[in-house]
ModelCIF file with pLDDT and N, C-alpha, C, O atoms, coordinates in Angstrom:
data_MODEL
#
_entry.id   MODEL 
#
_entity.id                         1 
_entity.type                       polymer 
_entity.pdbx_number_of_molecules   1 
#
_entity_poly.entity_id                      1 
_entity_poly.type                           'polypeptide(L)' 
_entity_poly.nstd_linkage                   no 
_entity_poly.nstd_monomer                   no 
_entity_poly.pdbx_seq_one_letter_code       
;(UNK)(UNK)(UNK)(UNK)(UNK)(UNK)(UNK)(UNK)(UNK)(UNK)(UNK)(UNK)(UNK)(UNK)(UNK)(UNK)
(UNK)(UNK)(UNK)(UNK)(UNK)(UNK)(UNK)(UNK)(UNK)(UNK)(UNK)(UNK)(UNK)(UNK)(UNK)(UNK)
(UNK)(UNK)(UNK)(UNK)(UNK)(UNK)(UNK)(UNK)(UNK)(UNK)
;
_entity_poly.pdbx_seq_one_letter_code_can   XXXXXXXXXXXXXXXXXXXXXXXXXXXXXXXXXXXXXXXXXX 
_entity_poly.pdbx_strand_id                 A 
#
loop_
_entity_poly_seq.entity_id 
_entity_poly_seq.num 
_entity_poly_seq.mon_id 
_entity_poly_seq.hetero 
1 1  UNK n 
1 2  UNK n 
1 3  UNK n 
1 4  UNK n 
1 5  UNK n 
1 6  UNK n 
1 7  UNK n 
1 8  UNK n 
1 9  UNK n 
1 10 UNK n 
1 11 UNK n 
1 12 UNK n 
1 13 UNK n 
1 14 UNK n 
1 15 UNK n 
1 16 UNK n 
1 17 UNK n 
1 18 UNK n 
1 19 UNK n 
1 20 UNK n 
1 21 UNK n 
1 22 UNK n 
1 23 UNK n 
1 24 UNK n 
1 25 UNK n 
1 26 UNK n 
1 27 UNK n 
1 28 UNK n 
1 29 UNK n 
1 30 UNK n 
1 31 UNK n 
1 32 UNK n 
1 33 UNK n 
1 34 UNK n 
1 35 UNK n 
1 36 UNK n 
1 37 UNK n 
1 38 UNK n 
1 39 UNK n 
1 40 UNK n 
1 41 UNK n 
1 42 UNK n 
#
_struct_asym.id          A 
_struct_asym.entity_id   1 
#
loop_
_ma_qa_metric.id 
_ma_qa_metric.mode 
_ma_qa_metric.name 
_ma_qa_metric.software_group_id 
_ma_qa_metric.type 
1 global pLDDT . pLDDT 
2 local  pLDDT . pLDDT 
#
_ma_qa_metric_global.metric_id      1 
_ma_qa_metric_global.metric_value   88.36 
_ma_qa_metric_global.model_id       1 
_ma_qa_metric_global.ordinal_id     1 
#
loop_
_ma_qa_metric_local.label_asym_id 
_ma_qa_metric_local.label_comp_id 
_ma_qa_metric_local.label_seq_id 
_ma_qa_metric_local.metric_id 
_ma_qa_metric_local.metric_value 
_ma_qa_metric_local.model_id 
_ma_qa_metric_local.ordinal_id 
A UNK 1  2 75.00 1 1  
A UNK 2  2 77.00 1 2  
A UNK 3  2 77.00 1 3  
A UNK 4  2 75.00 1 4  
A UNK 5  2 79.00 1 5  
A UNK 6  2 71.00 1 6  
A UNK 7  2 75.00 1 7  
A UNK 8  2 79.00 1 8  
A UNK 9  2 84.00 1 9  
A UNK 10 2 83.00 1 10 
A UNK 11 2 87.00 1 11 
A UNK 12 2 90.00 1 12 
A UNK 13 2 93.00 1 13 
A UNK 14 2 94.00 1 14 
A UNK 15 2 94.00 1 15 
A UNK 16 2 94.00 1 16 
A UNK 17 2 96.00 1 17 
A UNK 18 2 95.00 1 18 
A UNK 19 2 94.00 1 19 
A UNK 20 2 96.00 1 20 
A UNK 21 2 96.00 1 21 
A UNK 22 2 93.00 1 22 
A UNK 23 2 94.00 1 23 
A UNK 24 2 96.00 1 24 
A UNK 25 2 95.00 1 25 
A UNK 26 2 89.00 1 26 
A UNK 27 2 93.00 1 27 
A UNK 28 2 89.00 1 28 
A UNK 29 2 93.00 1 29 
A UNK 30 2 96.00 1 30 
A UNK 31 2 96.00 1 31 
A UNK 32 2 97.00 1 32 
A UNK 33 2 97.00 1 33 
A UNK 34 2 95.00 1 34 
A UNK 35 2 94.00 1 35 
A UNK 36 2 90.00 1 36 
A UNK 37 2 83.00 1 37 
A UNK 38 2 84.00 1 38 
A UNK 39 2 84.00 1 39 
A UNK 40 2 83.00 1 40 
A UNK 41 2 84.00 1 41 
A UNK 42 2 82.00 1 42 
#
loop_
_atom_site.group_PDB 
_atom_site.id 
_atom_site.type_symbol 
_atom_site.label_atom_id 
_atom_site.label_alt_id 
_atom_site.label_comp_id 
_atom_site.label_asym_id 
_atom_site.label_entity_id 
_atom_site.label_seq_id 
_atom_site.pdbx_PDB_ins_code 
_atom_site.Cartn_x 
_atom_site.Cartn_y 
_atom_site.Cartn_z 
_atom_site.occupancy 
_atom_site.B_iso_or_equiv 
_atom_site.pdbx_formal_charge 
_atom_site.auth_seq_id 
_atom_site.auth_comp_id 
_atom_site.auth_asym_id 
_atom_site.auth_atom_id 
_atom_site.pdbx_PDB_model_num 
ATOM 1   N N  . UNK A 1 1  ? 19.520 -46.865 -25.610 1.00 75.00 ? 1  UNK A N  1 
ATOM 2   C CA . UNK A 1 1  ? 20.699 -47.640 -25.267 1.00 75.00 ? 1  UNK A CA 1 
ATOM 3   C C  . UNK A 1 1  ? 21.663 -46.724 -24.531 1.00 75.00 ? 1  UNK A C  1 
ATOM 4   O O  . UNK A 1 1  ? 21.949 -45.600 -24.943 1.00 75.00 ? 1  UNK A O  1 
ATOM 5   N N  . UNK A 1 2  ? 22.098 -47.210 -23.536 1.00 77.00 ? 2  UNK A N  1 
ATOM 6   C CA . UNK A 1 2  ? 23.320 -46.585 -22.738 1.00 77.00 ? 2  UNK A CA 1 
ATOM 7   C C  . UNK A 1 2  ? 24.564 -46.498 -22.636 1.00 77.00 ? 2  UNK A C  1 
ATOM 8   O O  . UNK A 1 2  ? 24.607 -45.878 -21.574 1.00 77.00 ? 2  UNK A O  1 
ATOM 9   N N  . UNK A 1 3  ? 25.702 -46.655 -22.949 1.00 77.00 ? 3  UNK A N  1 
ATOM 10  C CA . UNK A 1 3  ? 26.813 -46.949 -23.085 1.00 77.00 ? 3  UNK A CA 1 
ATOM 11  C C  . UNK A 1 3  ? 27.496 -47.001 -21.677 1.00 77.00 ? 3  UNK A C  1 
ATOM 12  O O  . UNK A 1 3  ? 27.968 -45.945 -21.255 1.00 77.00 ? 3  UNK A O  1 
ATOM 13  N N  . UNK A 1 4  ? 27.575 -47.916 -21.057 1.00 75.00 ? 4  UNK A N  1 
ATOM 14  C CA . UNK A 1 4  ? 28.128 -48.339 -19.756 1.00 75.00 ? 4  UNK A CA 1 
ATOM 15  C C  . UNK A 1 4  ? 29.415 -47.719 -19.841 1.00 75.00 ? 4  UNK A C  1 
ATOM 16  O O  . UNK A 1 4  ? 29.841 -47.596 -20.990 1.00 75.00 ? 4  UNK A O  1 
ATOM 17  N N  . UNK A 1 5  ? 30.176 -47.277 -18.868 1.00 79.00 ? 5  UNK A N  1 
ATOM 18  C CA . UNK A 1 5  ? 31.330 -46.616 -19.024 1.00 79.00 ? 5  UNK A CA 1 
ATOM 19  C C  . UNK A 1 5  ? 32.228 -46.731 -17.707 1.00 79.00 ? 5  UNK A C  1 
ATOM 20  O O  . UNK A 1 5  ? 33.452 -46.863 -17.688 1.00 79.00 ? 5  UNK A O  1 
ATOM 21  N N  . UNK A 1 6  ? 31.332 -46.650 -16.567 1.00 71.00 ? 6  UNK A N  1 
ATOM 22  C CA . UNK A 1 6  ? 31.898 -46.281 -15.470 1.00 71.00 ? 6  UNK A CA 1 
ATOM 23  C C  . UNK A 1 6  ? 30.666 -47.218 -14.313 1.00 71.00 ? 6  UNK A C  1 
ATOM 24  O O  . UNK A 1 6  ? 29.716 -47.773 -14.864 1.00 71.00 ? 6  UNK A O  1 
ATOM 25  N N  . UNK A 1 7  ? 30.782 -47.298 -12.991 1.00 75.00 ? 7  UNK A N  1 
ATOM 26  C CA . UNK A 1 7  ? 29.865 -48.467 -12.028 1.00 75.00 ? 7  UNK A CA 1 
ATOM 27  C C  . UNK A 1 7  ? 29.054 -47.289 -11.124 1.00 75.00 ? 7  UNK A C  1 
ATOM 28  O O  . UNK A 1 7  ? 28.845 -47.304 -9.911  1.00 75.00 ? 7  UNK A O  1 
ATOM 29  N N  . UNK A 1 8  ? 28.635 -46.184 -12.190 1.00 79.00 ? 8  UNK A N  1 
ATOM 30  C CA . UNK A 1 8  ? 27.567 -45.440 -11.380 1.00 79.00 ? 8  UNK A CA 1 
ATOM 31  C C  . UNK A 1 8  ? 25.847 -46.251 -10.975 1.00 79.00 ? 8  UNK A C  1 
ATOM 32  O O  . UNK A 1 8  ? 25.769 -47.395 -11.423 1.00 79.00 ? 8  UNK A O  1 
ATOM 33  N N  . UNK A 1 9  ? 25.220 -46.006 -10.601 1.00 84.00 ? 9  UNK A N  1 
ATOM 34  C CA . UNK A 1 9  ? 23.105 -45.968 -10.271 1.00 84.00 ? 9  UNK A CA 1 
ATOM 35  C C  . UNK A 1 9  ? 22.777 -45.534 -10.954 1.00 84.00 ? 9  UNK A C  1 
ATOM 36  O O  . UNK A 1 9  ? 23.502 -44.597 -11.289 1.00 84.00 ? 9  UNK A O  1 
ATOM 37  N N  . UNK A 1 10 ? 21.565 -45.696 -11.756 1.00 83.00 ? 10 UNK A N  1 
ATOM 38  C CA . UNK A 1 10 ? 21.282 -45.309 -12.617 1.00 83.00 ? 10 UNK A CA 1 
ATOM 39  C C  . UNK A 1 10 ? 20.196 -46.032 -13.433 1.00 83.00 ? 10 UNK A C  1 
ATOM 40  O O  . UNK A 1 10 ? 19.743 -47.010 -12.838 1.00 83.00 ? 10 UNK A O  1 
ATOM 41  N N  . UNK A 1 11 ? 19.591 -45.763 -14.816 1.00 87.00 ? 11 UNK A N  1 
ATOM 42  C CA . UNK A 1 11 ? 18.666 -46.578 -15.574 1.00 87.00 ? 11 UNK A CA 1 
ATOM 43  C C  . UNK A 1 11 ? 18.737 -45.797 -17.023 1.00 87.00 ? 11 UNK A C  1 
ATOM 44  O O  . UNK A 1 11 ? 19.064 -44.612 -16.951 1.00 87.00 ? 11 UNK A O  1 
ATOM 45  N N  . UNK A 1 12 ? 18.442 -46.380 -18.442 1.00 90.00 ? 12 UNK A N  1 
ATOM 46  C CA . UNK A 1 12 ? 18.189 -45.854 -19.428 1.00 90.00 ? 12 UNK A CA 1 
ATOM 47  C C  . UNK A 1 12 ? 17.237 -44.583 -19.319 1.00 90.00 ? 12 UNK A C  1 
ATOM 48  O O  . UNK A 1 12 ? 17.428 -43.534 -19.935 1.00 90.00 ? 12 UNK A O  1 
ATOM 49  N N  . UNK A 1 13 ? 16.373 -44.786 -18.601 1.00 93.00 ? 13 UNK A N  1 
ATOM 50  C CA . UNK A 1 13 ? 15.245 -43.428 -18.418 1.00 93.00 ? 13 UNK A CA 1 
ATOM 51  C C  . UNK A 1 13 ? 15.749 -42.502 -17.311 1.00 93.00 ? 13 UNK A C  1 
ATOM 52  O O  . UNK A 1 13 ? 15.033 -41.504 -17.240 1.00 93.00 ? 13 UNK A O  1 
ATOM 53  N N  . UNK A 1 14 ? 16.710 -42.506 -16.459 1.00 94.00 ? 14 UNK A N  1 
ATOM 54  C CA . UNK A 1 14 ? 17.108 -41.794 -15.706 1.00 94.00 ? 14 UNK A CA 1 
ATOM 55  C C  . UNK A 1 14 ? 18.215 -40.791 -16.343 1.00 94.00 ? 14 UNK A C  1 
ATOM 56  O O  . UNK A 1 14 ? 18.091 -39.577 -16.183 1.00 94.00 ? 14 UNK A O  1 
ATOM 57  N N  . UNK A 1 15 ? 19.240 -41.310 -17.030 1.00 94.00 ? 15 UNK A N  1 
ATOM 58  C CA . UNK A 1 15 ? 20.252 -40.665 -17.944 1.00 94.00 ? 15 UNK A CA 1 
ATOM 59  C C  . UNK A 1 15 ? 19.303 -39.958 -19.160 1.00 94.00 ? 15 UNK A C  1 
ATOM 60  O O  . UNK A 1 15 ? 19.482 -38.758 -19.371 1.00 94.00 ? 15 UNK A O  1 
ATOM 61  N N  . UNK A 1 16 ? 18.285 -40.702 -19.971 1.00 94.00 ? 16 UNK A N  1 
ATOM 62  C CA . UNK A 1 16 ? 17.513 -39.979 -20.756 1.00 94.00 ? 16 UNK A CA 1 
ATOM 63  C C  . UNK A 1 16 ? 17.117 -38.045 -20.089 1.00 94.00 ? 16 UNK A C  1 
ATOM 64  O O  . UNK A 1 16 ? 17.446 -36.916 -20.455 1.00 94.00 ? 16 UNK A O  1 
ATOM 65  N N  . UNK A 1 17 ? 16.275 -38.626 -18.994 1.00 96.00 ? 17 UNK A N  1 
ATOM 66  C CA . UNK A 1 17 ? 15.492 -37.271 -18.491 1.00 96.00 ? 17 UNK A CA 1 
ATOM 67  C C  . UNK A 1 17 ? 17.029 -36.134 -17.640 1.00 96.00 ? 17 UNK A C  1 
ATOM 68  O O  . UNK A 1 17 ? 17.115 -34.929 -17.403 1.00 96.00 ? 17 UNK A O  1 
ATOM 69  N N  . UNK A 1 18 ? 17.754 -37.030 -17.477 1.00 95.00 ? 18 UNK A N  1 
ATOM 70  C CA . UNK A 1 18 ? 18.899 -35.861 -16.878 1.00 95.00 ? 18 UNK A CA 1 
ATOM 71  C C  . UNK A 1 18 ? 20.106 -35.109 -18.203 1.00 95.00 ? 18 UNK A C  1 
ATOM 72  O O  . UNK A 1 18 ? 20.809 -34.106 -18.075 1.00 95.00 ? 18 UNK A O  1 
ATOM 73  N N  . UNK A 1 19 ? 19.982 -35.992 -19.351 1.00 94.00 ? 19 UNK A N  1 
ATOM 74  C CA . UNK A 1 19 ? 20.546 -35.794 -20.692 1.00 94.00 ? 19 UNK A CA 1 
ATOM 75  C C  . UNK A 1 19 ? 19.842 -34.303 -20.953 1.00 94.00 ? 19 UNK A C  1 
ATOM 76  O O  . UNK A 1 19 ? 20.539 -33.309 -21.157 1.00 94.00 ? 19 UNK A O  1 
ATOM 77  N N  . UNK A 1 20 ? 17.891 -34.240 -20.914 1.00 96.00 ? 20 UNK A N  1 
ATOM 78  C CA . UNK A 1 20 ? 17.820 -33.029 -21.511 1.00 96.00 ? 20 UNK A CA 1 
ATOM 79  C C  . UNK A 1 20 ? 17.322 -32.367 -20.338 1.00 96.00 ? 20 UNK A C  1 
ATOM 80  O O  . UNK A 1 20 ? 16.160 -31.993 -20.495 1.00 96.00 ? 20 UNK A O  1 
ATOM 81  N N  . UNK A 1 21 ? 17.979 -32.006 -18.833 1.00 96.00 ? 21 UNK A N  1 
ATOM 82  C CA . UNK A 1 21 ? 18.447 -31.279 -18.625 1.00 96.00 ? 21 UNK A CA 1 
ATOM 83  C C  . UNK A 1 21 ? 18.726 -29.842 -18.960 1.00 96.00 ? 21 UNK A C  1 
ATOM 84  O O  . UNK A 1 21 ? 17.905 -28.929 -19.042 1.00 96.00 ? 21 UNK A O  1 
ATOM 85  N N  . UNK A 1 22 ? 20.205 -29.793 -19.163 1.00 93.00 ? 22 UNK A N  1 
ATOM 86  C CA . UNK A 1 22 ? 20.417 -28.488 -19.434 1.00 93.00 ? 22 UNK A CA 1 
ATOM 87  C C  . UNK A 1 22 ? 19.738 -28.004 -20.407 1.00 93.00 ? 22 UNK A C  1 
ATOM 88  O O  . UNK A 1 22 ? 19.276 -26.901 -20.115 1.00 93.00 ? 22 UNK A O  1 
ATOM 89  N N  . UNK A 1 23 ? 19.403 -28.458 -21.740 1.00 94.00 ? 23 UNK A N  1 
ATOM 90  C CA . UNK A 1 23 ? 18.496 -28.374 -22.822 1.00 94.00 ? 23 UNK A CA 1 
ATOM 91  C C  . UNK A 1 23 ? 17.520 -27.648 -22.382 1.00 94.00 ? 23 UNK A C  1 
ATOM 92  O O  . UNK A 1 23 ? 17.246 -26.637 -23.028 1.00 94.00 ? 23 UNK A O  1 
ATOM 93  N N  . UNK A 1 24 ? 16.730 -27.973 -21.155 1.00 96.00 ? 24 UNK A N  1 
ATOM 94  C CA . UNK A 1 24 ? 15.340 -27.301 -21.050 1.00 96.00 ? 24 UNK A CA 1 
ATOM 95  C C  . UNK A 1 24 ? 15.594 -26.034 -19.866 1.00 96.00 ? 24 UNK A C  1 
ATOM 96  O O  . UNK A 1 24 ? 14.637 -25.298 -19.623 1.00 96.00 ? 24 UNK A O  1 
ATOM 97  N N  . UNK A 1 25 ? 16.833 -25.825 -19.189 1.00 95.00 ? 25 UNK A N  1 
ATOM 98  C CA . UNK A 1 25 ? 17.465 -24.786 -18.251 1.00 95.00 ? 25 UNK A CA 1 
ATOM 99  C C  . UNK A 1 25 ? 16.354 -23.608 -18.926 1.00 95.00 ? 25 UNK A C  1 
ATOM 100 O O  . UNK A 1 25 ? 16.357 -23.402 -20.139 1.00 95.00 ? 25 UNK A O  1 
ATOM 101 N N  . UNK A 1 26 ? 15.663 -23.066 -18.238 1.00 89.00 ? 26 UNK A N  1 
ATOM 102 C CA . UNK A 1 26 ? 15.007 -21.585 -18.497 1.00 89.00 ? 26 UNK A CA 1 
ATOM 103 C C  . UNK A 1 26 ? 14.302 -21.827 -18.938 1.00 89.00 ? 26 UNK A C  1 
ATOM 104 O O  . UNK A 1 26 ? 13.654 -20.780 -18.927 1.00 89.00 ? 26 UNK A O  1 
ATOM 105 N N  . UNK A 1 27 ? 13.508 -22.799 -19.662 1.00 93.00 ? 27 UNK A N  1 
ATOM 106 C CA . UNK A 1 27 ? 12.152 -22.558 -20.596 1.00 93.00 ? 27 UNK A CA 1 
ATOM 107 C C  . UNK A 1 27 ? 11.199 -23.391 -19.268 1.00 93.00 ? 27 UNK A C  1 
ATOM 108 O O  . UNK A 1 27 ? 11.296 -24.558 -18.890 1.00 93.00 ? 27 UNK A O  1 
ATOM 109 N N  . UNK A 1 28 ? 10.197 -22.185 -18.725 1.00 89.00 ? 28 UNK A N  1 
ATOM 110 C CA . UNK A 1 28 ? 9.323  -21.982 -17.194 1.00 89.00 ? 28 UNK A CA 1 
ATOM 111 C C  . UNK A 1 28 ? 8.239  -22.999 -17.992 1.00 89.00 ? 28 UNK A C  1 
ATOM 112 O O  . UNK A 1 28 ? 7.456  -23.495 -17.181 1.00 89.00 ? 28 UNK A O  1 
ATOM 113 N N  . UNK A 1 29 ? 8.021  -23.392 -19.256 1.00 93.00 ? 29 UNK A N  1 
ATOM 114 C CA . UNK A 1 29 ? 6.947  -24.260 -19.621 1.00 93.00 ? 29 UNK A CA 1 
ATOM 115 C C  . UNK A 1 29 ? 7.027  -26.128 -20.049 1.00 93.00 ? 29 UNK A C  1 
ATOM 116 O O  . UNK A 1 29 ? 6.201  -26.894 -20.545 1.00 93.00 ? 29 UNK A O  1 
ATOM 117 N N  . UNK A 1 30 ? 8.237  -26.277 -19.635 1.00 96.00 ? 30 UNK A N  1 
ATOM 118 C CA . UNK A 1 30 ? 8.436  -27.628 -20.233 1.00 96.00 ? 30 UNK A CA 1 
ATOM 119 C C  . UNK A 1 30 ? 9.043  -28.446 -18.899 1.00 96.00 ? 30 UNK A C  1 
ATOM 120 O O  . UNK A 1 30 ? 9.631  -28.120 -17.868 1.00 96.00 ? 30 UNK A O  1 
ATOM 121 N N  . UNK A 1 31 ? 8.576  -29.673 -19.494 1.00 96.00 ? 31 UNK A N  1 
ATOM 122 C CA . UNK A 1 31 ? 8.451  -30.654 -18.315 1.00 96.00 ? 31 UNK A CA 1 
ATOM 123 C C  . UNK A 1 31 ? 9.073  -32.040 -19.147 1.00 96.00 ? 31 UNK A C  1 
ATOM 124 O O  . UNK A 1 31 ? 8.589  -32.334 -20.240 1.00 96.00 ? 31 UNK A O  1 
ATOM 125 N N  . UNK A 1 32 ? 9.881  -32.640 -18.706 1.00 97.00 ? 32 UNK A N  1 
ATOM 126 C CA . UNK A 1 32 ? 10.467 -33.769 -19.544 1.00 97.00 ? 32 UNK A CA 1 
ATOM 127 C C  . UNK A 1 32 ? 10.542 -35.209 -18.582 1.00 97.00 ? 32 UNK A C  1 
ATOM 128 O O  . UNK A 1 32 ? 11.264 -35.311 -17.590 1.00 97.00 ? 32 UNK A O  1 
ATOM 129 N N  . UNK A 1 33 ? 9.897  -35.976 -18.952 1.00 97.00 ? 33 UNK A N  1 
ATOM 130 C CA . UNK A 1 33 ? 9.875  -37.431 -17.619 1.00 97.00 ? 33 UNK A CA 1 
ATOM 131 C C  . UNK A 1 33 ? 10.061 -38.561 -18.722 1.00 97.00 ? 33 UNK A C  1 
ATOM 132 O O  . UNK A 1 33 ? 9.718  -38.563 -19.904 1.00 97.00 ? 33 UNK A O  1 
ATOM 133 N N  . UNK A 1 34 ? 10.963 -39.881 -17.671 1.00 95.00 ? 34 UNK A N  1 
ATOM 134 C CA . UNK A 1 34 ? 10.630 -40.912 -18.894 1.00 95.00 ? 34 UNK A CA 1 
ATOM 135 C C  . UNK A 1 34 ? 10.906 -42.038 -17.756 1.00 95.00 ? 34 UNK A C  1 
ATOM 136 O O  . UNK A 1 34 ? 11.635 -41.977 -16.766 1.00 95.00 ? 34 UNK A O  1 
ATOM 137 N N  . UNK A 1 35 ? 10.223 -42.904 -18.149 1.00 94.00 ? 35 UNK A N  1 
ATOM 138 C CA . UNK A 1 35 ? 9.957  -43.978 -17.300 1.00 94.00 ? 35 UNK A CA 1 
ATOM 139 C C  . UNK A 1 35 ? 9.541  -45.689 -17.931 1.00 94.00 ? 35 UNK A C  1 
ATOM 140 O O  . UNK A 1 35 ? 8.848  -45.949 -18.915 1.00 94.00 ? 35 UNK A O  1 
ATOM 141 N N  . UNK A 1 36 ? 9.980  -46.313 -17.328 1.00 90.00 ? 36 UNK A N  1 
ATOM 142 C CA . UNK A 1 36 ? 10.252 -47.788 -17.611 1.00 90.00 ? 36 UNK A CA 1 
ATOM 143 C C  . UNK A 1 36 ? 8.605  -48.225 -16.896 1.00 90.00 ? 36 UNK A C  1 
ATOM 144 O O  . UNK A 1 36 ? 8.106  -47.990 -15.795 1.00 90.00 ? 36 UNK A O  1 
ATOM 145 N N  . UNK A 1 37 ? 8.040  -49.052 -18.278 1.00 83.00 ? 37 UNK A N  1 
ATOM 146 C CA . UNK A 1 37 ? 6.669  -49.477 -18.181 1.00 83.00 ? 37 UNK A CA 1 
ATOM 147 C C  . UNK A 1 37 ? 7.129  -50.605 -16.506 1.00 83.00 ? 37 UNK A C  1 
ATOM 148 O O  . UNK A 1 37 ? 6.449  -50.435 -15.494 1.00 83.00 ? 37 UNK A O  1 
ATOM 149 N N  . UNK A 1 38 ? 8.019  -51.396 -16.508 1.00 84.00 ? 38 UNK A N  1 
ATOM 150 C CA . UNK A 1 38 ? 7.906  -52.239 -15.833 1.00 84.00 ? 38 UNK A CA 1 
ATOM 151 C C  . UNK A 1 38 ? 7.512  -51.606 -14.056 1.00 84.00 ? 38 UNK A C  1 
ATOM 152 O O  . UNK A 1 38 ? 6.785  -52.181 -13.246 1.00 84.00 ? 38 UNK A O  1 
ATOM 153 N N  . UNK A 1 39 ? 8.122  -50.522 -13.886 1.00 84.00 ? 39 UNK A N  1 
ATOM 154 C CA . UNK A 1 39 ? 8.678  -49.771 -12.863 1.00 84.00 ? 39 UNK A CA 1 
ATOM 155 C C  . UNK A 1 39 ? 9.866  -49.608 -12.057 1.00 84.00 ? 39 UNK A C  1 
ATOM 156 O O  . UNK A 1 39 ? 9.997  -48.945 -11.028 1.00 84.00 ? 39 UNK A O  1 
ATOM 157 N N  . UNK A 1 40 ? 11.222 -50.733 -13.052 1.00 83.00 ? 40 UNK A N  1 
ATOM 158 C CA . UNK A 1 40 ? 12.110 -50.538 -12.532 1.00 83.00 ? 40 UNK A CA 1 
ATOM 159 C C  . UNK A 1 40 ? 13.152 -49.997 -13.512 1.00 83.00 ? 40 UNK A C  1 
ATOM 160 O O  . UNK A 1 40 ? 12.780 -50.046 -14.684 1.00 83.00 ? 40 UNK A O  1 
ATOM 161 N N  . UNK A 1 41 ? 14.648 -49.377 -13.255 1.00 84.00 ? 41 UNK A N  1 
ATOM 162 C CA . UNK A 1 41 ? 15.126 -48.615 -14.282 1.00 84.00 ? 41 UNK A CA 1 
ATOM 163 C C  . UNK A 1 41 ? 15.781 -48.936 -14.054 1.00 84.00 ? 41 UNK A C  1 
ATOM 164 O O  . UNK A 1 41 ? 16.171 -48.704 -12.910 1.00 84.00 ? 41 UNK A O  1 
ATOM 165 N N  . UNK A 1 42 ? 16.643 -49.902 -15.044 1.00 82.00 ? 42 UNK A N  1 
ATOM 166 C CA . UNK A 1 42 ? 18.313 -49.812 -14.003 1.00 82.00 ? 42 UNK A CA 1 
ATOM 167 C C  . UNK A 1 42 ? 18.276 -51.169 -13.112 1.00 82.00 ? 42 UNK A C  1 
ATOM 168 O O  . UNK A 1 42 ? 19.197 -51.422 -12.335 1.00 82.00 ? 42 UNK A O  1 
#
């Protein structure tokens, strides 16, 4: 769930994978994706 706030672009799986972000900054082995079965996000 997203909490609408502001009239940015965007999708639940797009804010997800940019959320952990900084989280994964430096670790050369991790890869984080998330994606909407339908194919649209947002």
């Amino acid at each position: 769930v997203v909490q609408l706030t502001e009239h940015g672009s965007g999708g639940r799986n797009q804010e997800l994978a940019l959320a952990a972000a900084e989280g994964i900054a430096g670790l050369d082995n991790v890869l984080i994706f998330s994606v909407a079965s339908d194919g649209t996000d947002g």
